[in-house]
Protein backbone atom coordinates (compact mmCIF):
# COMPACT_ATOMS: atom_id res chain seq x y z
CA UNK A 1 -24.37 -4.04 16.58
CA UNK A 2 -21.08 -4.02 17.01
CA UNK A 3 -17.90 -5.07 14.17
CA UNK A 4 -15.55 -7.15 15.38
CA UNK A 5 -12.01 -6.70 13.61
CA UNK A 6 -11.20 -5.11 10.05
CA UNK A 7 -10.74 -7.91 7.57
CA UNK A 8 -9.83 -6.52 4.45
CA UNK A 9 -9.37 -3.32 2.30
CA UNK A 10 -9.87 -3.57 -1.24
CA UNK A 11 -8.48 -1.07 -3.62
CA UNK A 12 -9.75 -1.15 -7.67
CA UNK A 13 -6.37 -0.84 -9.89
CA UNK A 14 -6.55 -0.77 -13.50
CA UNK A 15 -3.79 -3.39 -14.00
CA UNK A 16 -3.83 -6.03 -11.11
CA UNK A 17 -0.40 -8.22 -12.11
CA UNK A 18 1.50 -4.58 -11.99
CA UNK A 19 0.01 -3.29 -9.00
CA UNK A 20 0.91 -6.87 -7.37
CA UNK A 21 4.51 -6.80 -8.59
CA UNK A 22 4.39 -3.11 -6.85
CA UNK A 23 3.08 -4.38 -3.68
CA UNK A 24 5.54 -7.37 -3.86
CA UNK A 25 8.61 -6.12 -4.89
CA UNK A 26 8.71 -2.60 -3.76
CA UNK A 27 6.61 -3.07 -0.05
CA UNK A 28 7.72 -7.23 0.40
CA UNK A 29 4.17 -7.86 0.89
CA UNK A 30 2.63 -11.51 -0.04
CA UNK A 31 -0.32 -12.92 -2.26
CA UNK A 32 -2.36 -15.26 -0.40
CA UNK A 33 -5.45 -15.55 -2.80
CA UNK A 34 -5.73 -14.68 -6.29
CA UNK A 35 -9.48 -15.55 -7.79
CA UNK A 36 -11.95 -14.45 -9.93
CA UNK A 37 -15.46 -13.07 -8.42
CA UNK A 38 -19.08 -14.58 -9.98
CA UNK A 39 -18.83 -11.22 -12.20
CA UNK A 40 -15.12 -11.04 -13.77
CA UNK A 41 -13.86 -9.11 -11.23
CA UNK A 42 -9.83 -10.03 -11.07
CA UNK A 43 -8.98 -10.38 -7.09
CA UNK A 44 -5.79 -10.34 -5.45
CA UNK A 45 -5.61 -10.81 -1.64
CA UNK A 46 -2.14 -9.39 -0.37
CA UNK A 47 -0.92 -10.08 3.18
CA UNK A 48 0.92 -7.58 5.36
CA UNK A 49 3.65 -8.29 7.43
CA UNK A 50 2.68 -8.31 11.42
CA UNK A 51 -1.31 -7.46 10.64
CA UNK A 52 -4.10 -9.47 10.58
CA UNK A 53 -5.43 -6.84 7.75
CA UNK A 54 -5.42 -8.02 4.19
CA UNK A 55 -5.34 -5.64 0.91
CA UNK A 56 -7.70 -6.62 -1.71
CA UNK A 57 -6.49 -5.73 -4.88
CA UNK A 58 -9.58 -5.79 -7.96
CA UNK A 59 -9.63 -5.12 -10.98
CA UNK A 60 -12.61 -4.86 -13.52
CA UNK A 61 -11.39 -4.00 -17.32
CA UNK A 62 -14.99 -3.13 -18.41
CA UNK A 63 -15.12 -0.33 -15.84
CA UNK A 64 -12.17 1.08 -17.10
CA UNK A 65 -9.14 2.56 -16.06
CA UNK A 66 -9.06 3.90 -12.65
CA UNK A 67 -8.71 7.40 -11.77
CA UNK A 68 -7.72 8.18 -7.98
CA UNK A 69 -8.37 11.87 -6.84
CA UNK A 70 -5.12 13.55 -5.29
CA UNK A 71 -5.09 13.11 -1.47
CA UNK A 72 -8.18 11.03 -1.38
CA UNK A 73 -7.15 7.68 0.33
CA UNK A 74 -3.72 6.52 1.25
CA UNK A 75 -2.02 3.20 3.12
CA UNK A 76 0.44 4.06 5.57
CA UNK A 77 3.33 1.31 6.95
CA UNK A 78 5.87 1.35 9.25
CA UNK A 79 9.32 1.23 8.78
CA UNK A 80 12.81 0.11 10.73
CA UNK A 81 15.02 2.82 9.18
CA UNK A 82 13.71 5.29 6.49
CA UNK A 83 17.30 6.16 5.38
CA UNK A 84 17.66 2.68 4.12
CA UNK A 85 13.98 2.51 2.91
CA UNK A 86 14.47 5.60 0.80
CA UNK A 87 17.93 3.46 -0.27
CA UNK A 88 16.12 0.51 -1.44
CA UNK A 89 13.51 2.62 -3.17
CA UNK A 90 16.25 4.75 -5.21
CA UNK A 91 17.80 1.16 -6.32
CA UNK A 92 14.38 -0.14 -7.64
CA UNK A 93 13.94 4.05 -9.47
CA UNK A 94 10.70 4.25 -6.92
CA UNK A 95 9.92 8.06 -6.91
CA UNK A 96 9.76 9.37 -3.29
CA UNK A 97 6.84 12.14 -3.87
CA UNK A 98 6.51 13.69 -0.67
CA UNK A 99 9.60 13.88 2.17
CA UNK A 100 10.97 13.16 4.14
CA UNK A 101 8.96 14.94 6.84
CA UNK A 102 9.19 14.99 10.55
CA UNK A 103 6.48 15.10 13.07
CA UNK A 104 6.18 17.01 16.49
CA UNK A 105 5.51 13.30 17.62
CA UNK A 106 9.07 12.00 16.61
CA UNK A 107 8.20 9.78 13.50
CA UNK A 108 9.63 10.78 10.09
CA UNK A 109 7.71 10.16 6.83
CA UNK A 110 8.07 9.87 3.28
CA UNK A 111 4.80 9.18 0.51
CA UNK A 112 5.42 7.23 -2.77
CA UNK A 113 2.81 6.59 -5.49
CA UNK A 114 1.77 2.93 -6.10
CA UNK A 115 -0.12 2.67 -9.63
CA UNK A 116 -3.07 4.70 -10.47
CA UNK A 117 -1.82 7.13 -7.78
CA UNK A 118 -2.60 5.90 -4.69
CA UNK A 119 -0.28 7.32 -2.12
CA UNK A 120 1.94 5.31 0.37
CA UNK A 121 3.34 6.57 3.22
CA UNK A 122 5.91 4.96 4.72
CA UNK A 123 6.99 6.05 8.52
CA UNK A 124 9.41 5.29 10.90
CA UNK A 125 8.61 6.10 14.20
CA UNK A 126 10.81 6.95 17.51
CA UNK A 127 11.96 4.19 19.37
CA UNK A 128 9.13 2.92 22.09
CA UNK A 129 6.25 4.59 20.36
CA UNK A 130 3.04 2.12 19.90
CA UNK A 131 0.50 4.50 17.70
């Protein structure tokens, strides 16, 4: 057996419409599907620009709030120009937590938190690279 492409990765958030806004207004991404499962979970499917890949977004009130562990799991997208992204994150009062950093491969980084705490890295990378 072999998988054939990622689909999906779904992340649980304690508050679903903020952690959409987030994802929306902070990273430009877009909801494609917003249901509810067979057993009240609250699902948001978020598209990425230029991936396949979707985010899934759930959230289940009677599990509680969600606690992420520091450095556990964290979504990384590329940028165009990091000086502007870190420009458009100051306007919108988006704490940068981490950066910016620069790699012996060229790319320069910076992490933000999304709510509940999972980390975002956002990266722009030298001109020509392709991983």
């Amino acid at each position: 057996m072999r998988v054939k492409k990622l689909l999906h990765t779904r992340m649980r958030v304690s508050d679903i419409d903020q952690t959409i806004k987030f994802y929306v207004d902070v990273l430009g991404l877009e909801v494609v599907e917003r249901k509810t499962s067979p057993r009240g979970s609250h699902l948001a499917f978020l598209k990425i620009p230029n991936s396949e890949e979707l985010i899934e977004l759930a959230s289940f009130p009677p599990s509680g709030p969600v606690k992420v562990q520091e450095d556990l799991v964290h979504l990384a997208f590329e940028v165009d120009d990091l000086e502007e992204t870190i420009r458009a994150l100051t306007a919108q009062s988006v704490r940068i937590t981490d950066g910016p950093t620069a790699s012996s491969s060229g790319s320069r980084f910076i992490f933000i938190d999304a709510p509940d705490g999972y980390e975002i890295e956002l990266i722009q990378r030298p001109r020509g690279a392709t991983t």
